[in-house]
Each structure stands twice: as structure tokens, then as C-alpha cells.
C-alpha atoms as a PDB file:
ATOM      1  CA  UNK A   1      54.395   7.912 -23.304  1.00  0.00           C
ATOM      2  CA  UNK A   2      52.247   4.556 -23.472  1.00  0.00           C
ATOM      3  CA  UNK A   3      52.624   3.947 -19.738  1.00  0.00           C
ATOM      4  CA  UNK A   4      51.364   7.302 -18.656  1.00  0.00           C
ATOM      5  CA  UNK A   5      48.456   6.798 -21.789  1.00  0.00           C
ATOM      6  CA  UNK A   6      47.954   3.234 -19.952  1.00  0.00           C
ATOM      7  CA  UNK A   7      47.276   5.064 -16.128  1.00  0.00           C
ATOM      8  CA  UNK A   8      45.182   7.649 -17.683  1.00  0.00           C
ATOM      9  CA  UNK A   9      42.950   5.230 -19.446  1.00  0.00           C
ATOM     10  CA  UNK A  10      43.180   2.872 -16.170  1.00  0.00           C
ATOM     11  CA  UNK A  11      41.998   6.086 -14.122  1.00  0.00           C
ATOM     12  CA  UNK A  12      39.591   6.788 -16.300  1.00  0.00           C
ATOM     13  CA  UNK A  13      38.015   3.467 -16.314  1.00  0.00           C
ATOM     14  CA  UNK A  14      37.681   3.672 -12.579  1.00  0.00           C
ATOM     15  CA  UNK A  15      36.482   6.677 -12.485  1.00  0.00           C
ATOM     16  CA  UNK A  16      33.777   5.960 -14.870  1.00  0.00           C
ATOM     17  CA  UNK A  17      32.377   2.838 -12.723  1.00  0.00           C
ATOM     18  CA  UNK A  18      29.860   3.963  -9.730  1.00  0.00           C
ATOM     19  CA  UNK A  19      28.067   1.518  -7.171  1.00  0.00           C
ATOM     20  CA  UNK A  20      25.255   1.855  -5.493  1.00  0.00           C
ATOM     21  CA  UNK A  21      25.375   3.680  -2.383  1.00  0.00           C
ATOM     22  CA  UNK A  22      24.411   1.657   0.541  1.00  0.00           C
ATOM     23  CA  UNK A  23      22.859   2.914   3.702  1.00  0.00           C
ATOM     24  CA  UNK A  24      21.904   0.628   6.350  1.00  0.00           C
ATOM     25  CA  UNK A  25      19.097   2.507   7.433  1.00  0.00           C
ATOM     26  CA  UNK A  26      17.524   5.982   7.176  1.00  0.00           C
ATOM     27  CA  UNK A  27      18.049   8.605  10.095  1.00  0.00           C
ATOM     28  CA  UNK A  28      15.125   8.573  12.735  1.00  0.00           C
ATOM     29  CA  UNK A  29      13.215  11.364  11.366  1.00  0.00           C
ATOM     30  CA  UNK A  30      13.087  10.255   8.289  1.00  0.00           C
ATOM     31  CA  UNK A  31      11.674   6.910   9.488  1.00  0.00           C
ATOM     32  CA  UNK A  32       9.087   9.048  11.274  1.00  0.00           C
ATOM     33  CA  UNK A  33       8.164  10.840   7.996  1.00  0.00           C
ATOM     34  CA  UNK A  34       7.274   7.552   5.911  1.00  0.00           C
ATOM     35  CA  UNK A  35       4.759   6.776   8.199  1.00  0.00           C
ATOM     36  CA  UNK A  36       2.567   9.947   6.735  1.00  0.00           C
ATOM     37  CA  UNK A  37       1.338   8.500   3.703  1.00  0.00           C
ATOM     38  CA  UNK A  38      -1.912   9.743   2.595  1.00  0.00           C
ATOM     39  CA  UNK A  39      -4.257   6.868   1.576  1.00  0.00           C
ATOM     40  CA  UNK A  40      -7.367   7.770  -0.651  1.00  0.00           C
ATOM     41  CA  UNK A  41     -10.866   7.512   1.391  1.00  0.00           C
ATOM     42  CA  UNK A  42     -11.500   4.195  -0.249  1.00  0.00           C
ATOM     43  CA  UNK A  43      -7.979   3.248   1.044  1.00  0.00           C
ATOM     44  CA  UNK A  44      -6.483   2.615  -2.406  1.00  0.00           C
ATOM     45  CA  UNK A  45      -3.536   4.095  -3.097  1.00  0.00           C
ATOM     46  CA  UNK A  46      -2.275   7.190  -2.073  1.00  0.00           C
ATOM     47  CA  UNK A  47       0.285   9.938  -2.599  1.00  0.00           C
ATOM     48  CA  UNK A  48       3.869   8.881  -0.639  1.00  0.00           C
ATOM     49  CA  UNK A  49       5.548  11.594   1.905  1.00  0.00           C
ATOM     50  CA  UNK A  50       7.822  14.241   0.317  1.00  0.00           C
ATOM     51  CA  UNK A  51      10.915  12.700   1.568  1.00  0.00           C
ATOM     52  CA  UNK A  52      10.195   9.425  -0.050  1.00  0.00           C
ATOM     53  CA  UNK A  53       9.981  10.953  -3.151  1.00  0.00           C
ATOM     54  CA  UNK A  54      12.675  13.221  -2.492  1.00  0.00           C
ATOM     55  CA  UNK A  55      15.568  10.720  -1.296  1.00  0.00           C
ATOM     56  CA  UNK A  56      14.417   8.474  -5.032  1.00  0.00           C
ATOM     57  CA  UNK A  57      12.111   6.018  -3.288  1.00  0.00           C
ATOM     58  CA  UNK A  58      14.868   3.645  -1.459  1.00  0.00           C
ATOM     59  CA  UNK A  59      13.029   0.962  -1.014  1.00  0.00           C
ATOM     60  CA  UNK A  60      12.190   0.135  -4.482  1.00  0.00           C
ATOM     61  CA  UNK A  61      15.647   0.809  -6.168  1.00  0.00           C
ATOM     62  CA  UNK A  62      18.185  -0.464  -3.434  1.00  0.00           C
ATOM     63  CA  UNK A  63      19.370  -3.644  -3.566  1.00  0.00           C
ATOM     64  CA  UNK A  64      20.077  -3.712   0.107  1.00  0.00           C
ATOM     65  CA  UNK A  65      16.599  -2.742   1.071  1.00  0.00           C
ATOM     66  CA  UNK A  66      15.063  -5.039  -1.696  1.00  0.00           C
ATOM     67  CA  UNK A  67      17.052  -7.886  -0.061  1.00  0.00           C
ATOM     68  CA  UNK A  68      16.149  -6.993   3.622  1.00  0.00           C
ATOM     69  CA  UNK A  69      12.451  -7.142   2.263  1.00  0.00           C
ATOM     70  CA  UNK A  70      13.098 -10.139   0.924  1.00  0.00           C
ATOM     71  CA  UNK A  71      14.366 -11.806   4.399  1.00  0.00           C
ATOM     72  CA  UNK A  72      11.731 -10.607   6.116  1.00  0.00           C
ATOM     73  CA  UNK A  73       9.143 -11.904   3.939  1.00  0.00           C
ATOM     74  CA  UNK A  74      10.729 -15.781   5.075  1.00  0.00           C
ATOM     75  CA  UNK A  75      10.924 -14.525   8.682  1.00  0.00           C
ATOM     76  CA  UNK A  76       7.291 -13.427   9.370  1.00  0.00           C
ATOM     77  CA  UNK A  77       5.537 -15.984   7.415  1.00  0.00           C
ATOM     78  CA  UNK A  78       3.948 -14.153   4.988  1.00  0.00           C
ATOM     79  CA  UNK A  79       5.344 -17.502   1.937  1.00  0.00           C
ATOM     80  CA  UNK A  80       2.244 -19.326   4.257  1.00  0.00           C
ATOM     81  CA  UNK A  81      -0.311 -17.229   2.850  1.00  0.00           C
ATOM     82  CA  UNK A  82       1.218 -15.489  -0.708  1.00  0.00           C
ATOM     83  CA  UNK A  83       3.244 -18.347  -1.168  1.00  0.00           C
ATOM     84  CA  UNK A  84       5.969 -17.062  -3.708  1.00  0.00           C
ATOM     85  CA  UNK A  85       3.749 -14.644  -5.110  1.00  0.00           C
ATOM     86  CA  UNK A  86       2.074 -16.940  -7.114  1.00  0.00           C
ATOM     87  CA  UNK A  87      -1.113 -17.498  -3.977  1.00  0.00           C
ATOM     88  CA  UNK A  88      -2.515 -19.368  -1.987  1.00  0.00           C
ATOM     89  CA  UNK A  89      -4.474 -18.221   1.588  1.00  0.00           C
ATOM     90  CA  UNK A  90      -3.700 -14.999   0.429  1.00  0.00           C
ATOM     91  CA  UNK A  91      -4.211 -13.218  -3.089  1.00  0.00           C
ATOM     92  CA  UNK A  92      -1.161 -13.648  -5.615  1.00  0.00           C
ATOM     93  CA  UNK A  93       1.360 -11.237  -6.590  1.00  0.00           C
ATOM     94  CA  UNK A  94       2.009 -12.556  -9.845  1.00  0.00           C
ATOM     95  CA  UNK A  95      -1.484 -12.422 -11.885  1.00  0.00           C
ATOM     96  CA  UNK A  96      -1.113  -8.604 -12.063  1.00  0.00           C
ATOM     97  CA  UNK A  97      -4.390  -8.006 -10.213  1.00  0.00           C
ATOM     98  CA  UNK A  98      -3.771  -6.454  -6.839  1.00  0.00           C
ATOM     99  CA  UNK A  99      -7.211  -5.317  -4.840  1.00  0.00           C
ATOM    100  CA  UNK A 100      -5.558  -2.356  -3.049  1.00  0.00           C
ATOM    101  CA  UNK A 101      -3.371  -1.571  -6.024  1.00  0.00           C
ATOM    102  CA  UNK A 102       0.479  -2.274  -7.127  1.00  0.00           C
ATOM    103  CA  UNK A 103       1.919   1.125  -5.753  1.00  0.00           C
ATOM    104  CA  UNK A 104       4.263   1.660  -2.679  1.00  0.00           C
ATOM    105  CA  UNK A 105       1.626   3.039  -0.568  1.00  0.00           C
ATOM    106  CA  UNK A 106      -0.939   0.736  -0.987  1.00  0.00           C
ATOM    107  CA  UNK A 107       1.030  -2.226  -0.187  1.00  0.00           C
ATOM    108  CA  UNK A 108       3.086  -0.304   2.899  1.00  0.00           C
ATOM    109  CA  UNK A 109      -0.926   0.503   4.173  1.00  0.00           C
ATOM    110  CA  UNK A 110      -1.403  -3.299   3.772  1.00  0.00           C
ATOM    111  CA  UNK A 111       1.106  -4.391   5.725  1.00  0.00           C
ATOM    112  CA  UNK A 112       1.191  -2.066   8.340  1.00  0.00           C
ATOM    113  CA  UNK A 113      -2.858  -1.898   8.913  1.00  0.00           C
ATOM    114  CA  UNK A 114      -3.908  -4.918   7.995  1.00  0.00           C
ATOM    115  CA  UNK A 115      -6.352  -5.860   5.320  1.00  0.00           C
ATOM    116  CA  UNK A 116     -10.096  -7.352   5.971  1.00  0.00           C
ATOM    117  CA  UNK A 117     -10.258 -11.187   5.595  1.00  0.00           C
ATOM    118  CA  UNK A 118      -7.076 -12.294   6.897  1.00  0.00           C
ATOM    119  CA  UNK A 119      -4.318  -9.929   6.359  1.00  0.00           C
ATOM    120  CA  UNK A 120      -2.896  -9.072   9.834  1.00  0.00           C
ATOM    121  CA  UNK A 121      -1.592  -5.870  10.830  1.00  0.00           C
ATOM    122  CA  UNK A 122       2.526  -5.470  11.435  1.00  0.00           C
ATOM    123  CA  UNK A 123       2.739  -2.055  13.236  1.00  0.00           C
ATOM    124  CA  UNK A 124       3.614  -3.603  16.114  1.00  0.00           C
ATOM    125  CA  UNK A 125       5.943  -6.091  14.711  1.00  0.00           C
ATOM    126  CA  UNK A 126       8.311  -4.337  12.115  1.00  0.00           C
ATOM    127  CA  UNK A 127       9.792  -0.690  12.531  1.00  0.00           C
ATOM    128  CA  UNK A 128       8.879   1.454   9.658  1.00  0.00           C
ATOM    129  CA  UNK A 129      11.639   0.651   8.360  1.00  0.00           C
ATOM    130  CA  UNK A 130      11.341  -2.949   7.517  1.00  0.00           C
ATOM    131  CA  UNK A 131       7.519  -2.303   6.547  1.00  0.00           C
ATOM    132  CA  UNK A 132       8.928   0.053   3.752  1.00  0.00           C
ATOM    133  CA  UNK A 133      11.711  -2.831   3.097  1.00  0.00           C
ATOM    134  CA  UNK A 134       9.188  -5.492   2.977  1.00  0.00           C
ATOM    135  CA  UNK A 135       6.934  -3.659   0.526  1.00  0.00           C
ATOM    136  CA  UNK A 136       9.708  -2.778  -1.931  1.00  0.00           C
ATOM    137  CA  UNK A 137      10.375  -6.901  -1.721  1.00  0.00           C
ATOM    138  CA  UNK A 138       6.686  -7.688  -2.336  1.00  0.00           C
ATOM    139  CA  UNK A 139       6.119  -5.334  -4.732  1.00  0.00           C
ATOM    140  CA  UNK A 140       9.347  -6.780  -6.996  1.00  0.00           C
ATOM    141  CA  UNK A 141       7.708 -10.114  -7.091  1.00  0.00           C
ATOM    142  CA  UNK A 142       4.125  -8.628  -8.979  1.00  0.00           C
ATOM    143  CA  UNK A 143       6.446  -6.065 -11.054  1.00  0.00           C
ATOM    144  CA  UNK A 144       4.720  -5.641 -14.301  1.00  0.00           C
ATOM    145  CA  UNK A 145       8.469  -4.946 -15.350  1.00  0.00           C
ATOM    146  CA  UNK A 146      11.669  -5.699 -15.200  1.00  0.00           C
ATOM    147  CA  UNK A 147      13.391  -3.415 -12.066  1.00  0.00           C
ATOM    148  CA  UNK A 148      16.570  -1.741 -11.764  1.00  0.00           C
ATOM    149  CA  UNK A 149      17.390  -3.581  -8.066  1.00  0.00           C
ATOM    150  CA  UNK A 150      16.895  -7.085  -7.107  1.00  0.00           C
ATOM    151  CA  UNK A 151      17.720  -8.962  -3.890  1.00  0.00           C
ATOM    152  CA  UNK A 152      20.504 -11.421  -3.729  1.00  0.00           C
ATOM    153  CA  UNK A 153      19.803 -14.858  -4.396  1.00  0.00           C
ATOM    154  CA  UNK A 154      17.992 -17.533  -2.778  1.00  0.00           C
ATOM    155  CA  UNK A 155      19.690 -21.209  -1.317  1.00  0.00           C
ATOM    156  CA  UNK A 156      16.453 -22.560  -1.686  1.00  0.00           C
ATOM    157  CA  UNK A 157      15.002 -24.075  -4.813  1.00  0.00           C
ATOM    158  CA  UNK A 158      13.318 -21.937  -7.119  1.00  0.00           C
ATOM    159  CA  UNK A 159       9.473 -21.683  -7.854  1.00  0.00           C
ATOM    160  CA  UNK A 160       9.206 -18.827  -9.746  1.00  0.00           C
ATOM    161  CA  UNK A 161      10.953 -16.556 -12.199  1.00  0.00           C
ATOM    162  CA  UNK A 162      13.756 -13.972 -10.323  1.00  0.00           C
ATOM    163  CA  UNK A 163      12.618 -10.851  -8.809  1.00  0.00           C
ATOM    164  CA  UNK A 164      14.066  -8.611 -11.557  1.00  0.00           C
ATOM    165  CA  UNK A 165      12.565 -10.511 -14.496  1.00  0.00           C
ATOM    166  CA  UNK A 166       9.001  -9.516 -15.962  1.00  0.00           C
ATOM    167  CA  UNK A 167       6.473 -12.113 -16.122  1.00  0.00           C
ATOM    168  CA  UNK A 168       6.456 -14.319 -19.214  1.00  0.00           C
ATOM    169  CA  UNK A 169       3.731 -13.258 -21.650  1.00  0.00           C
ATOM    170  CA  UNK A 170       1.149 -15.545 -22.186  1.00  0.00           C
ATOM    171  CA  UNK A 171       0.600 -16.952 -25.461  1.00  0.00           C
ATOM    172  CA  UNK A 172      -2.576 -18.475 -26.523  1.00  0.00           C
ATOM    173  CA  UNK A 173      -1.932 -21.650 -29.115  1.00  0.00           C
ATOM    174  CA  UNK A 174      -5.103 -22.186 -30.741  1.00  0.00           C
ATOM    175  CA  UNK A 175      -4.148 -25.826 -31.994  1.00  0.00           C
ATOM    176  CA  UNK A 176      -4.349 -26.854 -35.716  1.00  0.00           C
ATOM    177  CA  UNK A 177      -7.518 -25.546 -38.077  1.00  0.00           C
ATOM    178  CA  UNK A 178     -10.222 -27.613 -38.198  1.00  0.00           C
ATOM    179  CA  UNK A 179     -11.538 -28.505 -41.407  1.00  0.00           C
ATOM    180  CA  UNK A 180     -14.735 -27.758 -42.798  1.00  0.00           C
ATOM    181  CA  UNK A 181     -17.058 -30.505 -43.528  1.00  0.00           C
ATOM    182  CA  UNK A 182     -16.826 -29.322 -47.310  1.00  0.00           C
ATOM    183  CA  UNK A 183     -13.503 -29.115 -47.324  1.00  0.00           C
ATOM    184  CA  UNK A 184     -13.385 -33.301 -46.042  1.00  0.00           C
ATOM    185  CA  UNK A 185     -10.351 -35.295 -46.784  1.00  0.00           C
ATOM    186  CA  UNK A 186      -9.059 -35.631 -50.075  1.00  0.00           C
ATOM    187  CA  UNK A 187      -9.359 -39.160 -51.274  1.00  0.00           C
END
């Protein structure tokens, strides 16, 4: 009785644990379709396409795309200007002020189109693809909160908190409480 008890809680177990499904990249047409976005007319923001929405926006809770994002960040330069979010030619990621906005759309439009004063265009030098994978990347490292998907982990040395952290809150010390001139050392 207790080994057939032990296999049917062993079974069980297994059965119980999922991983994340992993595809390498999305079918052609579907590539095609995430290159509809609709900005707003100020070109802030924007609604995503349908099948974004309706294959549970890959790019921000994959791992795999997260991580892709996060190698093509290193390979096209863009640590010269953002640094590692925290800034430097280009605006920071981490103060949780973003001109065009924090959402998927906004950033994708960024990258892809170019921004005025300095930010170049990447139509021409990503697919779609790696846009969308580079924007789920970028916008991990400004994440007002924790995510659910991180990229793996960096050789190099680190500068700033992990991908799938929040940002530390900032705490003002106001220092000890001055004394009134009344209220003078006792003597």
C-alpha cells in the first residue's frame, strides 16, 4: 500500500509543477500584426494590437524574451546613452519619469521611430521581433514593480538593483531636532 501511496503522491507532485512555455519566436503574421500599434496624436501611448493582448503580452512576461531584450540592449549600444537605466546621454529608466510614458507601446514607438533629440530610429536594424523583445527588457529596468519574468543574470558587475526587484523607496531622514533658543542647554 505505501509504495503505490508513495507514486501517487510522486505523480502528483509532478503533475502539479508547470514551466513556462518557451517559444523562440512568434509565427510571421503575428510579427506583422505587432507592428499596428495605434499611438495617440501626441504620440504618447497607445492601445497595443489585438493579438498582443490576446497571446498575454509575451514580451513582458517571458523570461526568454525578457532575456533576448536584455542582450540586445548590450549589442546595439543603447548602455552608451541610458546607461543601466539609471541615465546619462539619454533620459533614465529608473526615476519613474518617462516623457513618452512607461507602457509597451510607447517605448516599442520609441525604439522603432526614433525620438527627437537623439534617440535613433531601429526599424531598419531589429525585426519586430527584437524591438518588442527589447522593449519588454527596457521596460523591466523602470518597473514601478516587482515583475513576474526576469532575464538571466549578468557576468558583469552589477550597478543597479535586478530587473525583477522594485526600486528602493526613498526615505527622507530629517536629522536630529533642533532646539529652540528657549529651550538652550540645561546647565
Amino acid at each position: 500500500m505505501r509504495p503505490i501511496f508513495g507514486v501517487l503522491v510522486i505523480t502528483l507532485a509532478t503533475a502539479a509543477c508547470q514551466r513556462e512555455s518557451r517559444e523562440l519566436r512568434l509565427d510571421p503574421p503575428v510579427a506583422a500584426a505587432l507592428d499596428g500599434i495605434r499611438l495617440m496624436p501626441n504620440r504618447i501611448g497607445g492601445a497595443p494590437p489585438q493579438v498582443y493582448t490576446a497571446l498575454d503580452k509575451p514580451y513582458e512576461t517571458n523570461a526568454y524574451a525578457i532575456a533576448e531584450g536584455k542582450r540586445l540592449y548590450a549589442w546595439f549600444g543603447c548602455r552608451d546613452c541610458h546607461g543601466d537605466g539609471e541615465g546619462g546621454k539619454g533620459p533614465a529608466f529608473l526615476d519613474g519619469w518617462w516623457a513618452y510614458g512607461p507602457d509597451m507601446v510607447s517605448i516599442v514607438a520609441s525604439i522603432r521611430d526614433g525620438r527627437p533629440h537623439g534617440m535613433p530610429a531601429f526599424r531598419d536594424k531589429l525585426t519586430r521581433e527584437q524591438i518588442w523583445q527589447l522593449a519588454g527588457y527596457v521596460q523591466t529596468i523602470g518597473a514601478y514593480s516587482a515583475k513576474i519574468a526576469a532575464p538571466g543574470r549578468s557576468d558583469t558587475t552589477p550597478t543597479r538593483p535586478a530587473e525583477n526587484r522594485a526600486p528602493a523607496a526613498i526615505r527622507f531622514d530629517p536629522g536630529p531636532t533642533p532646539l529652540h533658543p528657549d529651550q538652550g542647554p540645561e546647565p
